[in-house]
Protein backbone atom coordinates (compact mmCIF):
# COMPACT_ATOMS: atom_id res chain seq x y z
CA UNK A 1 0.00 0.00 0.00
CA UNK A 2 2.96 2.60 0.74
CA UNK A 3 6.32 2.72 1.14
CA UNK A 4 8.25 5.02 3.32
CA UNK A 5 11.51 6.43 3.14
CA UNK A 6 13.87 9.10 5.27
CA UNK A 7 15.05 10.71 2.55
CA UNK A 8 13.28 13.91 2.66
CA UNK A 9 13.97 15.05 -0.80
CA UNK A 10 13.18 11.82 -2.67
CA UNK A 11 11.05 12.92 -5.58
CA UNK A 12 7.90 10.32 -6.21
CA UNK A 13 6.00 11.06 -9.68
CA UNK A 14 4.55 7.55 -10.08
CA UNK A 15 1.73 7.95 -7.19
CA UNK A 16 0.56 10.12 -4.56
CA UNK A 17 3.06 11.76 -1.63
CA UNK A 18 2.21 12.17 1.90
CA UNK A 19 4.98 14.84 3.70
CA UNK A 20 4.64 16.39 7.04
CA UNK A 21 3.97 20.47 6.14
CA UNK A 22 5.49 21.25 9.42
CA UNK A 23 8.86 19.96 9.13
CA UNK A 24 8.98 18.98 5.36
CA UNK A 25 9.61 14.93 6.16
CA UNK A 26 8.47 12.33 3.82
CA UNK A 27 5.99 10.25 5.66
CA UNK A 28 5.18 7.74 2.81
CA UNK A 29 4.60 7.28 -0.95
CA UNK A 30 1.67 5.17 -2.26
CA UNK A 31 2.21 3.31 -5.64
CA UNK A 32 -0.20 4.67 -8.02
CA UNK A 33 -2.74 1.49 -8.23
CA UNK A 34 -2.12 -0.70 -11.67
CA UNK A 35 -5.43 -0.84 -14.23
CA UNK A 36 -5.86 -4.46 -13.11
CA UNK A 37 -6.03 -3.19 -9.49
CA UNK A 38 -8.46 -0.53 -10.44
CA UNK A 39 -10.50 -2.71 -11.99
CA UNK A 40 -10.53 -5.12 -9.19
CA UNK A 41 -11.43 -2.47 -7.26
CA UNK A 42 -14.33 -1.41 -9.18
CA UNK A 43 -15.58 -4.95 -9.77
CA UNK A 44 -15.16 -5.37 -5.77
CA UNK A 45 -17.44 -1.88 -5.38
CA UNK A 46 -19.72 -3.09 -7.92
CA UNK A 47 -20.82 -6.45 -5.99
CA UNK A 48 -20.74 -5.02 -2.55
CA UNK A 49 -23.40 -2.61 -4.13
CA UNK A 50 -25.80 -5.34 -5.06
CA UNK A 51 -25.80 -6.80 -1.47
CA UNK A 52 -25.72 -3.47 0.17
CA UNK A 53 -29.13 -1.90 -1.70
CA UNK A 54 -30.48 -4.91 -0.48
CA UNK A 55 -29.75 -4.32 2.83
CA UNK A 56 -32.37 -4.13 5.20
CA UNK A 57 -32.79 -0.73 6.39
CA UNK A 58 -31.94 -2.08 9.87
CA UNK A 59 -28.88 -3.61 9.36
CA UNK A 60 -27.81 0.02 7.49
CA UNK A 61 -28.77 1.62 10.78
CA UNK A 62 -26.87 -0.63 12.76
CA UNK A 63 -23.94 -0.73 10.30
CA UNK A 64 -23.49 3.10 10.63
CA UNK A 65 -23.90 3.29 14.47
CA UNK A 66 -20.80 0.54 14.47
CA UNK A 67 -19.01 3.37 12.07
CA UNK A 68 -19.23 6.46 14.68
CA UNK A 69 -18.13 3.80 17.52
CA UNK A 70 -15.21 2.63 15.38
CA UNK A 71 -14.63 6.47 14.62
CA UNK A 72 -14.57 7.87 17.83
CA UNK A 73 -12.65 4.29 18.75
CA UNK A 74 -9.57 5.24 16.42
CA UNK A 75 -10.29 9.21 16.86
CA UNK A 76 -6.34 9.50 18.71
CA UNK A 77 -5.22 8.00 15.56
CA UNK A 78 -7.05 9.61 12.91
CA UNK A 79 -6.07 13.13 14.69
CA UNK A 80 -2.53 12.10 14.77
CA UNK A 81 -2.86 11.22 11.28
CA UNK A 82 -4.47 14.05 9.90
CA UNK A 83 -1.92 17.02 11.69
CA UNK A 84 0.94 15.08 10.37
CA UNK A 85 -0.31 14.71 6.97
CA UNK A 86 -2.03 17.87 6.57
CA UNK A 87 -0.26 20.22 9.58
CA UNK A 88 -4.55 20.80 11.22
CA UNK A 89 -3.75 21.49 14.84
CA UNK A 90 -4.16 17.92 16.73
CA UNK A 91 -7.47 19.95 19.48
CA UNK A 92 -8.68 21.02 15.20
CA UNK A 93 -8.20 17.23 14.47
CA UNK A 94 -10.01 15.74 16.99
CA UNK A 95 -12.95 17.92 16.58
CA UNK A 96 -13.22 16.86 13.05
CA UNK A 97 -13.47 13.10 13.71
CA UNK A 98 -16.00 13.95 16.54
CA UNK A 99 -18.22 16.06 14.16
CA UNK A 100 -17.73 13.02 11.56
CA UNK A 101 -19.33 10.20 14.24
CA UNK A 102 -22.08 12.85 15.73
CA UNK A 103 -23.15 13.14 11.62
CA UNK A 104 -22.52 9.83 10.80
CA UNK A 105 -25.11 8.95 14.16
CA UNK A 106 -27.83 11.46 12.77
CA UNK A 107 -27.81 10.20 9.29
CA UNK A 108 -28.45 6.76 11.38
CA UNK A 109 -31.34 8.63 13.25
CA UNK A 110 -32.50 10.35 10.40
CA UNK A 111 -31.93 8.80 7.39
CA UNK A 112 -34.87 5.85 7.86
CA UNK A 113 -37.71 8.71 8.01
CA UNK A 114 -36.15 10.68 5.29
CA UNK A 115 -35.72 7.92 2.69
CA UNK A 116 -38.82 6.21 3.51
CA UNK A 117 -41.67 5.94 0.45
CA UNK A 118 -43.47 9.34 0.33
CA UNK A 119 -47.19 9.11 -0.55
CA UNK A 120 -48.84 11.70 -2.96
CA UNK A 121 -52.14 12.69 -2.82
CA UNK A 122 -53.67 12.24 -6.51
CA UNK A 123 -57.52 12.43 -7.52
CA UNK A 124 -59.72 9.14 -7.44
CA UNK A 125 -58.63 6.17 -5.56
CA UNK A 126 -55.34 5.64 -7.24
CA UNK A 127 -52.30 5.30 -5.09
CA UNK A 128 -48.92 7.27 -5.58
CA UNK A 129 -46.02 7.08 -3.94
CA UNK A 130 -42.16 8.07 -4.58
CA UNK A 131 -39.34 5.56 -3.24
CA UNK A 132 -36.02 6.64 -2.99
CA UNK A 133 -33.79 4.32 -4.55
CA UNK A 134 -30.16 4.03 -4.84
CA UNK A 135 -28.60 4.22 -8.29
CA UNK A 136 -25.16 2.58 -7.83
CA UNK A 137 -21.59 3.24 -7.02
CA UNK A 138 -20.44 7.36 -6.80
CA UNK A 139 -17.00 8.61 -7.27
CA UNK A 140 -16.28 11.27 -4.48
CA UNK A 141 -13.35 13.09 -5.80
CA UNK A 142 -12.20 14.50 -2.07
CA UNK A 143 -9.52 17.74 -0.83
CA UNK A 144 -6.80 17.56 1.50
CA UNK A 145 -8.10 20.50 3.92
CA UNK A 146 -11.06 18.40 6.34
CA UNK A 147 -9.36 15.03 5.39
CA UNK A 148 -12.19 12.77 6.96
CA UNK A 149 -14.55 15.27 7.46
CA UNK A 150 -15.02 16.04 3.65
CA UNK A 151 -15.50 12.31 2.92
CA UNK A 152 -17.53 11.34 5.57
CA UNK A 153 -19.92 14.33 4.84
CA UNK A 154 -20.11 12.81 1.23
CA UNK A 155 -20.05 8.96 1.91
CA UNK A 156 -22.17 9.04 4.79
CA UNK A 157 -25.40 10.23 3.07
CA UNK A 158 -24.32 8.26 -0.49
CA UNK A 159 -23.90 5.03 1.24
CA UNK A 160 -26.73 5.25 3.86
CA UNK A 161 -28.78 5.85 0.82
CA UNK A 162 -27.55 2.35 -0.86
CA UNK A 163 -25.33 3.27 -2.97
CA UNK A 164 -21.51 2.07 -3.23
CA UNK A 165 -18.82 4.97 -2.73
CA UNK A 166 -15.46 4.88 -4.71
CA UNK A 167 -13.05 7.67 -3.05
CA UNK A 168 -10.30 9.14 -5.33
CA UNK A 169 -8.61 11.57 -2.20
CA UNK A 170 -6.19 13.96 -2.50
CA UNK A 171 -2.56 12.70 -3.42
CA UNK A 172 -0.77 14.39 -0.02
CA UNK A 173 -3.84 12.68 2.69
CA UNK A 174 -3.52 9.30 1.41
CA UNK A 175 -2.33 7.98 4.62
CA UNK A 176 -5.54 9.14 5.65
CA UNK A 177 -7.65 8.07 2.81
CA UNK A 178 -6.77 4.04 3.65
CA UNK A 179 -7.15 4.82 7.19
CA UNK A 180 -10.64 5.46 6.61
CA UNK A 181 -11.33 2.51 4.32
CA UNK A 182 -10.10 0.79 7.31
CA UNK A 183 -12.60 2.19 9.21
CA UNK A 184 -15.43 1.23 6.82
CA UNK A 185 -14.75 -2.68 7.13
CA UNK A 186 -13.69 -2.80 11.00
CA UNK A 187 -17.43 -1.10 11.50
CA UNK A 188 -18.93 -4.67 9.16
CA UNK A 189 -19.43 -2.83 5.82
CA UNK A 190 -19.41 -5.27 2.96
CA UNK A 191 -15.80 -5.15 1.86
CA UNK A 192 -14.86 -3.29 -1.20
CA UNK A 193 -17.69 -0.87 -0.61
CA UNK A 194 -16.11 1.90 0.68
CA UNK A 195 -12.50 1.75 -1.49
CA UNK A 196 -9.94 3.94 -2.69
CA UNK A 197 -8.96 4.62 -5.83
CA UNK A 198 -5.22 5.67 -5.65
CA UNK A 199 -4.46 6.84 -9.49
CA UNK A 200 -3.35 9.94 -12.06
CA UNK A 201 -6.02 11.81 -13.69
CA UNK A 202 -6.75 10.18 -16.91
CA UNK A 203 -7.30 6.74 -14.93
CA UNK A 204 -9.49 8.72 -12.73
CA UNK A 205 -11.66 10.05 -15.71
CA UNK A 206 -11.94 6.59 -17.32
CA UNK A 207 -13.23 5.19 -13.79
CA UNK A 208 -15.88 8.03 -13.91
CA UNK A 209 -16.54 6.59 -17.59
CA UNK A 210 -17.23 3.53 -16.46
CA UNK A 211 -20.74 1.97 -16.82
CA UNK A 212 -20.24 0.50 -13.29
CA UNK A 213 -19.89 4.21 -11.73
CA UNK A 214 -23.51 6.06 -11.53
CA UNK A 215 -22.12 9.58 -10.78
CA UNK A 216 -19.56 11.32 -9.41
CA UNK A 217 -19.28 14.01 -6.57
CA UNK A 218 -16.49 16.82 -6.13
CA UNK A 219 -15.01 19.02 -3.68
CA UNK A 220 -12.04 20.75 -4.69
CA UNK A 221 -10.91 24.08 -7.42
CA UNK A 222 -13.12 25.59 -10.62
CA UNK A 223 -10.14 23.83 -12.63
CA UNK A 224 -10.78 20.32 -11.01
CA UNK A 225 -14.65 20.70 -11.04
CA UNK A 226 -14.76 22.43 -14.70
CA UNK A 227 -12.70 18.98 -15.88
CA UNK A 228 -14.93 16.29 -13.62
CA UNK A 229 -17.98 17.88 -14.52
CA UNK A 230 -17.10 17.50 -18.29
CA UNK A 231 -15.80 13.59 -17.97
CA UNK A 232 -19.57 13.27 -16.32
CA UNK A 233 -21.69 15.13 -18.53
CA UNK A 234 -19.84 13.30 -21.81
CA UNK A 235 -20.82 9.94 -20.10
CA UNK A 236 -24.48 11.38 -19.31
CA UNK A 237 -23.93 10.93 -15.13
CA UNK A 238 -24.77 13.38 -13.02
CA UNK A 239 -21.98 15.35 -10.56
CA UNK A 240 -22.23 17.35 -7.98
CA UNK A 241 -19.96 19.87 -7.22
CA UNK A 242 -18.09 22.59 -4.44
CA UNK A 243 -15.83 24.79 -5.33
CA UNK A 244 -14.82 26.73 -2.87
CA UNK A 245 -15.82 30.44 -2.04
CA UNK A 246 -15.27 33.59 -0.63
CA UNK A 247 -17.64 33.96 1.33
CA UNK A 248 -18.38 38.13 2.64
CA UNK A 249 -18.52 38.99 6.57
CA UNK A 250 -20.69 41.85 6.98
CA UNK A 251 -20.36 44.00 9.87
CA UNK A 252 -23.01 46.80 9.67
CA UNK A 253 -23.14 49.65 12.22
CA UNK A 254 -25.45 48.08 14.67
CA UNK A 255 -23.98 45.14 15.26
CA UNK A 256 -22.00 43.57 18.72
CA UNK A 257 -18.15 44.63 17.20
CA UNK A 258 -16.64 42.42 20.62
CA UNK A 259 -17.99 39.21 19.68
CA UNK A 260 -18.55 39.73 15.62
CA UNK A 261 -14.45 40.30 16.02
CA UNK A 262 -14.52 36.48 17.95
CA UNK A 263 -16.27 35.24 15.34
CA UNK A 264 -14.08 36.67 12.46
CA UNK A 265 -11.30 35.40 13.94
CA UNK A 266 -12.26 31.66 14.01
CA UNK A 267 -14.20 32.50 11.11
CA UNK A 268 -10.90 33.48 8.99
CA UNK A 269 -8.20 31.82 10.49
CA UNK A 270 -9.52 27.77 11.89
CA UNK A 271 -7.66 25.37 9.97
CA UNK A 272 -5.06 27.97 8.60
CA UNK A 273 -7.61 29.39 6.48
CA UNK A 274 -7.70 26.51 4.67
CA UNK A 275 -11.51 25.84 4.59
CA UNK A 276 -13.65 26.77 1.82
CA UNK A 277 -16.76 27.62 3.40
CA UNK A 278 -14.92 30.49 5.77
CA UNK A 279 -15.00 34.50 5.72
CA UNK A 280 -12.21 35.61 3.22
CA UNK A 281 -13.57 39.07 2.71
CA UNK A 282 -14.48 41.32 5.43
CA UNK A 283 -17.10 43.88 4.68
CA UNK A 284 -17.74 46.83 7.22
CA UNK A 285 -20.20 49.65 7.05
CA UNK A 286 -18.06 52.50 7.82
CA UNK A 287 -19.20 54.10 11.14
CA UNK A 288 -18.05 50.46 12.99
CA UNK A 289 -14.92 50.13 10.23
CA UNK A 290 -12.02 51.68 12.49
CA UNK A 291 -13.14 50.00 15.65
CA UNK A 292 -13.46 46.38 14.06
CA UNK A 293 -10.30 46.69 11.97
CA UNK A 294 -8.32 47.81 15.01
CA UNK A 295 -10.30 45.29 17.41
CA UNK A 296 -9.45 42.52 14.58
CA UNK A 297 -5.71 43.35 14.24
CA UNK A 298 -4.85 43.06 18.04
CA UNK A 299 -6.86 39.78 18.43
CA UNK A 300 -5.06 38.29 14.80
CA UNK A 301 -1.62 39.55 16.45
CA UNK A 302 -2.07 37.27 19.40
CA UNK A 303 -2.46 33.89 17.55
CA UNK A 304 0.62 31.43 17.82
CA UNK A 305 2.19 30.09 14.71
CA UNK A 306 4.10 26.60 14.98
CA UNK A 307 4.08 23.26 16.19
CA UNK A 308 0.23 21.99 15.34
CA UNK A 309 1.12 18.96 18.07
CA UNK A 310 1.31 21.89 20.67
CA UNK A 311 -2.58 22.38 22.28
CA UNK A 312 -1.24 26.45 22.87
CA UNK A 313 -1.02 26.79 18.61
CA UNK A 314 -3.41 28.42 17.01
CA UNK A 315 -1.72 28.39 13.21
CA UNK A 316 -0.34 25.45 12.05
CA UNK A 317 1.21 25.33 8.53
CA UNK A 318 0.05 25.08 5.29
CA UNK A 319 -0.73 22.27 4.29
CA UNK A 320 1.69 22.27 0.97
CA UNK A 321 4.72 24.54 -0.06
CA UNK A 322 3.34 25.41 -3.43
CA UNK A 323 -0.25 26.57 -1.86
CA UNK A 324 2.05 28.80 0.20
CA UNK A 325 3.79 30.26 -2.23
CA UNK A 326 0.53 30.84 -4.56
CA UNK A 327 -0.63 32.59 -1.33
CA UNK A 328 2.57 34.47 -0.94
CA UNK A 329 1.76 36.06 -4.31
CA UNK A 330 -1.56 37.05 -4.17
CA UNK A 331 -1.15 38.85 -0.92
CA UNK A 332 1.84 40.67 -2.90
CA UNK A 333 -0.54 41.13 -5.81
CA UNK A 334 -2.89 42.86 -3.73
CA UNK A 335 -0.54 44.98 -2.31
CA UNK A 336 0.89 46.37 -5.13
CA UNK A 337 -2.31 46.99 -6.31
CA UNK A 338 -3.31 49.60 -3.63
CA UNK A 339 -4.16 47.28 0.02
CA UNK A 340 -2.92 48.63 2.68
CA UNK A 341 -0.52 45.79 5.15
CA UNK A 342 -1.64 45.78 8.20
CA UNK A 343 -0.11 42.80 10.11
CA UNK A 344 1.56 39.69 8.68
CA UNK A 345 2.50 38.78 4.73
CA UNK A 346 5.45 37.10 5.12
CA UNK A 347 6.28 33.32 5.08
CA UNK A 348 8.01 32.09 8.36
CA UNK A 349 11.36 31.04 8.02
CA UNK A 350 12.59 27.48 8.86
CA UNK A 351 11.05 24.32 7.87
CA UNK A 352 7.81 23.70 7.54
CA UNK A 353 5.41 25.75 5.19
CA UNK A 354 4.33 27.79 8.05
CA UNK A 355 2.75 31.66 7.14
CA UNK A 356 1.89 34.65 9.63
CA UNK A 357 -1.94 35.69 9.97
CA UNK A 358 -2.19 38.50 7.74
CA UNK A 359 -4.46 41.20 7.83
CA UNK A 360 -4.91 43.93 4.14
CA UNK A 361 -7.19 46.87 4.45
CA UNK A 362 -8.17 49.35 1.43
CA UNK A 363 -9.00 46.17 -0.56
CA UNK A 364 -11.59 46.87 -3.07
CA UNK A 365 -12.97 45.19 -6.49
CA UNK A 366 -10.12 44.07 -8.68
CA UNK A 367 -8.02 43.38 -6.80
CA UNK A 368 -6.72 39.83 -6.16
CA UNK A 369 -7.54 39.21 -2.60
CA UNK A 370 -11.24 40.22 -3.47
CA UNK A 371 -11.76 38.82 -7.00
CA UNK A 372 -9.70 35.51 -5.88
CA UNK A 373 -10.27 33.09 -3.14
CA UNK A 374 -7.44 33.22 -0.51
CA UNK A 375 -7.09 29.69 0.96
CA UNK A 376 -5.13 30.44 3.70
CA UNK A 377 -4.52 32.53 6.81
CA UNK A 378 -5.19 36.34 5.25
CA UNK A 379 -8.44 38.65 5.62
CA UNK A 380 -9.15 41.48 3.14
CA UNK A 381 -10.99 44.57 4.61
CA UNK A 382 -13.42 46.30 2.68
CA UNK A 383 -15.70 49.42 3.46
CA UNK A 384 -18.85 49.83 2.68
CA UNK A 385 -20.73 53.46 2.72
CA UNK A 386 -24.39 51.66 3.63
CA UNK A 387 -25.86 48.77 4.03
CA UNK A 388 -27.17 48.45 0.14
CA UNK A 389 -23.41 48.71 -0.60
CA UNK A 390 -22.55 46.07 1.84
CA UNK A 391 -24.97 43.91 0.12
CA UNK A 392 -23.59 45.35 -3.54
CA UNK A 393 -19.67 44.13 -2.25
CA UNK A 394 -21.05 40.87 -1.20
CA UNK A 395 -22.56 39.95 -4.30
CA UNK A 396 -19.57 41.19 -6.55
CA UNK A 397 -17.87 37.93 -6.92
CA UNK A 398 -17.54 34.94 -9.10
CA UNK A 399 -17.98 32.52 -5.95
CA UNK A 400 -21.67 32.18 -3.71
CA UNK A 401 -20.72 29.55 -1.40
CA UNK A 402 -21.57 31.40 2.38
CA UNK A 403 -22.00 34.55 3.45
CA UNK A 404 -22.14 36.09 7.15
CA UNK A 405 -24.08 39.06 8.35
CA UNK A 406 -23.87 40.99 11.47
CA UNK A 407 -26.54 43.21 13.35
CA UNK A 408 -28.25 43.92 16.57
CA UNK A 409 -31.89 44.03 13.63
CA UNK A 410 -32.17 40.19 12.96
CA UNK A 411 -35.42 40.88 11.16
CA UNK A 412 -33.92 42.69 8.86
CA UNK A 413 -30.93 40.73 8.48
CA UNK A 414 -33.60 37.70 7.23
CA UNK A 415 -34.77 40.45 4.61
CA UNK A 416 -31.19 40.99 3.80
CA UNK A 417 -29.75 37.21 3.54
CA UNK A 418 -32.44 36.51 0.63
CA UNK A 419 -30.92 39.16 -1.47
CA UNK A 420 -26.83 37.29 -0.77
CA UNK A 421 -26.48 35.24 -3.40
CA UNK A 422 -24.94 32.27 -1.84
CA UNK A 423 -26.18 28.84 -0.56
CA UNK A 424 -25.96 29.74 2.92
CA UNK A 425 -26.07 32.81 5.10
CA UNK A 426 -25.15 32.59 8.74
CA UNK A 427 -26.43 35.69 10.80
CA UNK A 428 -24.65 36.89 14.13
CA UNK A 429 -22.18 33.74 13.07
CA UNK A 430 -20.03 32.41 10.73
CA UNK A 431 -19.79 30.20 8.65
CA UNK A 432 -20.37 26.30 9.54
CA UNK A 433 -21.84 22.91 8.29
CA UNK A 434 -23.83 20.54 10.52
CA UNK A 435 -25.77 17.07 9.41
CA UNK A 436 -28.68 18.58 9.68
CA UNK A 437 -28.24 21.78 7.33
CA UNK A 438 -27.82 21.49 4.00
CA UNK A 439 -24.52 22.77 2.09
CA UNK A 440 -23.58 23.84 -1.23
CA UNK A 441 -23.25 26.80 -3.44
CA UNK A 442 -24.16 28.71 -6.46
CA UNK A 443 -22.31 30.44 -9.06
CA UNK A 444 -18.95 29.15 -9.21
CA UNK A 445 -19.19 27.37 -6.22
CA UNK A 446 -21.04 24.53 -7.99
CA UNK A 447 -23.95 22.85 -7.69
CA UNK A 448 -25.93 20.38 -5.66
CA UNK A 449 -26.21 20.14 -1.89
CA UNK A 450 -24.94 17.53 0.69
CA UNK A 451 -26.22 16.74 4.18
CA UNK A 452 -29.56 17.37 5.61
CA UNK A 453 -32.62 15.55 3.94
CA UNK A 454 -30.95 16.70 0.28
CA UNK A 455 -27.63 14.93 0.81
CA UNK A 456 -29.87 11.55 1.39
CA UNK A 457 -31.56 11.91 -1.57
CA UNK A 458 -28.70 13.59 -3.76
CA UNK A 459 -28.08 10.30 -5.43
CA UNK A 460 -31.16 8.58 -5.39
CA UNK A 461 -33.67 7.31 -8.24
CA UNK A 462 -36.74 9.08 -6.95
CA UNK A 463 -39.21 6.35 -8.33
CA UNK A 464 -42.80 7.32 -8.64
CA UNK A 465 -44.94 4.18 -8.16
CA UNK A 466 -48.72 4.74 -9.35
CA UNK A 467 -50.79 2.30 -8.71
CA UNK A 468 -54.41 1.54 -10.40
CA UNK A 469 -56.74 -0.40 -8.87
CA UNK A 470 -59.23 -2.83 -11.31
CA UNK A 471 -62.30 -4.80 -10.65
């Protein structure tokens, strides 16, 4: 499955590389899989599928509350795991395997109810009803940033809803990626349905080509969605897709500046930045825009950078060199182009890919920190003269992922959020996911939604059954 080595500058092209981002070691190399193990893989997902749509809905229940045991079980492990492959502080890391058992345990709540045959109400004595049926195996092409998180929030509803899942993860989480496979099978799944498929892209869009794979889901850049989307739609499967965003943080003059200055900090700077559904661009109606910015500043200045293993770190690195560097330039890009520095924009020295929370006022429309998304630790102020131009600034970008909105008037903050053109708005909060909630985006933050009552039924045949009666 992997091979490690000490040799911190070994180059691997022929599969994927997992390296610790804090101190640059090689942790392993995984052996791109051979077409004859792909396709034993897919043949393997392909059978399990056919005895797990068959599944009592029972057993499912029972196989899914064995999966948040064996997850909260192995949660030390997965932690460890995920800070050394991805650099998440190891308090960060533990929170994300708890959140993955408490959603795995609703879907088993949950999931019966919402997947159960709904009646319709049709004229005469005819009977209607819609089943919700699986339709096969699903690709979830998966990022590096929540590295069980992101495919449990996928799997969970996919496979509770019958269906097989296929998991192509990012090439530096592997480690991670056949850790939870491992999971899968210790909690009784029927082996091979959960599996990994460890391979470059063109295997990757033959797989999704492949009559035995019903559709594919993404997480992950326009680039990587624009091309899986494409591979799907020329097979005639359906994909759903996220992004990313940039989601806006209003602060308008009424609101609580202490704790909306809280919440923009987790809001901007939990996981490094690194999360797409997170503030990036930090609107403020002017009256409140000196005391947030300089609130904002002093509270950004006090987070720790360094060791993620360390429970007093609030920064860990980034989770790859190069995403540091691209970083590195926009922030420089946005500078040059008129933002004014007000704390951070450099890359730490030493080992590790480790960069300073960063703070740019005076950012406005063109430039790169407001037209771009900035996946990593660096807010862009922006001032707004009302709250119409608040609104205006929140709207003026490519992405529509999340939004959040600030003010003492939550009526009119509900009037507001319908005019944000995103697929969630979090008031007096930031942004967040939960099992319960759906999430997803418009624009060019995809399409689709996952969690909630719409992940079940994402990929589902939604069968209507009308039945006659004769004499």
């Amino acid at each position: 499955m992997s091979n490690t080595t000490n040799d911190p500058n070994t180059i691997y092209a022929a599969g994927a590389v997992s390296r610790n981002p804090a101190t640059d070691a090689l942790i392993a190399t995984y052996p791109y899989q051979t077409p004859e193990e792909v396709e034993a893989v897919l043949s393997a997902n392909a059978d399990a599928f056919l005895l797990w749509r068959d599944t009592p809905m029972a057993e499912r229940v029972a196989a899914y509350r064995r999966l948040a045991a064996t997850l909260r079980d192995r949660s030390e492990a997965l932690a460890s795991l995920i800070t050394a492959e991805m650099g998440k502080t190891i308090s960060a890391a533990r929170a994300e395997i708890e959140k993955s058992a408490a959603t795995i345990e609703w879907i088993a709540e949950h999931g019966p109810e919402i997947l159960a045959d709904e009646p319709v109400s049709v004229d005469g004595d005819d009977e209607v009803h819609v089943s919700y049926l699986p339709i096969g195996s699903i690709l979830g092409v998966m990022p590096w940033n929540l590295p069980i998180w992101q495919v449990i929030r996928a799997s969970g509803p996919i496979m509770f809803s019958g269906n097989g899942f296929l998991l192509k993860h990012a090439p530096n989480v592997m480690g991670a990626a056949f850790a939870l496979q491992d999971v899968y099978e210790a909690a009784g799944f029927p082996k091979g349905l959960f599996a990994n498929i460890n391979a470059d892209n063109d295997t990757v869009a033959s797989v999704i080509a492949d009559r035995r794979v019903a559709a594919v889901t993404l997480t992950g850049s326009m680039r990587a969605g624009a091309a899986v989307a494409s591979t799907a739609a020329k097979a005639l499967k359906k994909s759903l897709l996220e992004l990313g965003g940039s989601d806006a943080f209003i602060v308008l003059a009424d609101a609580n500046i202490d704790l909306a200055v809280e919440a923009g900090i987790t809001a901007r700077f939990g996981n490094s930045g690194q999360v797409c559904l997170a503030a990036k661009r930090f609107i403020l109606e002017r009256p409140i825009a000196e005391e947030f910015t300089r609130k904002f500043v002093e509270a950004a200045r006090k987070l720790t950078v360094g060791d993620p293993l360390d429970p007093s770190v609030a920064l860990g690195p980034m989770a790859r060199n190069d995403l540091r560097d691209e970083l590195h330039v926009q922030v420089e890009q946005t500078i040059e182009q008129g933002a004014t520095l007000l704390l951070g924009g450099r890359k730490v020295d030493g080992p590790g890919n480790f960069y300073e929370a960063t703070v740019l006022a005076d950012v406005d429309r063109g430039m790169t920190a407001f037209e771009q998304e900035t996946f990593g630790p660096v807010a862009a102020i922006t001032i707004a003269d009302d709250v119409e131009h608040a609104i205006e600034l929140a709207n003026a970008s490519d992405y529509g992922l999340g939004g959040n909105l600030w003010t003492a008037d939550t009526a009119r903050a509900r009037r507001i959020a319908r005019r944000i053109e995103t697929g969630g708005v979090f008031i007096n909060g930031f942004s967040a996911s939960n099992a319960r909630i759906p999430v997803g985006g418009v624009k060019k933050s995809g399409y689709g939604r996952e969690l909630s009552h719409f992940g079940l039924r994402e990929f589902t045949n939604a069968q209507a059954v009308w039945t006659k009666f004769v004499a």
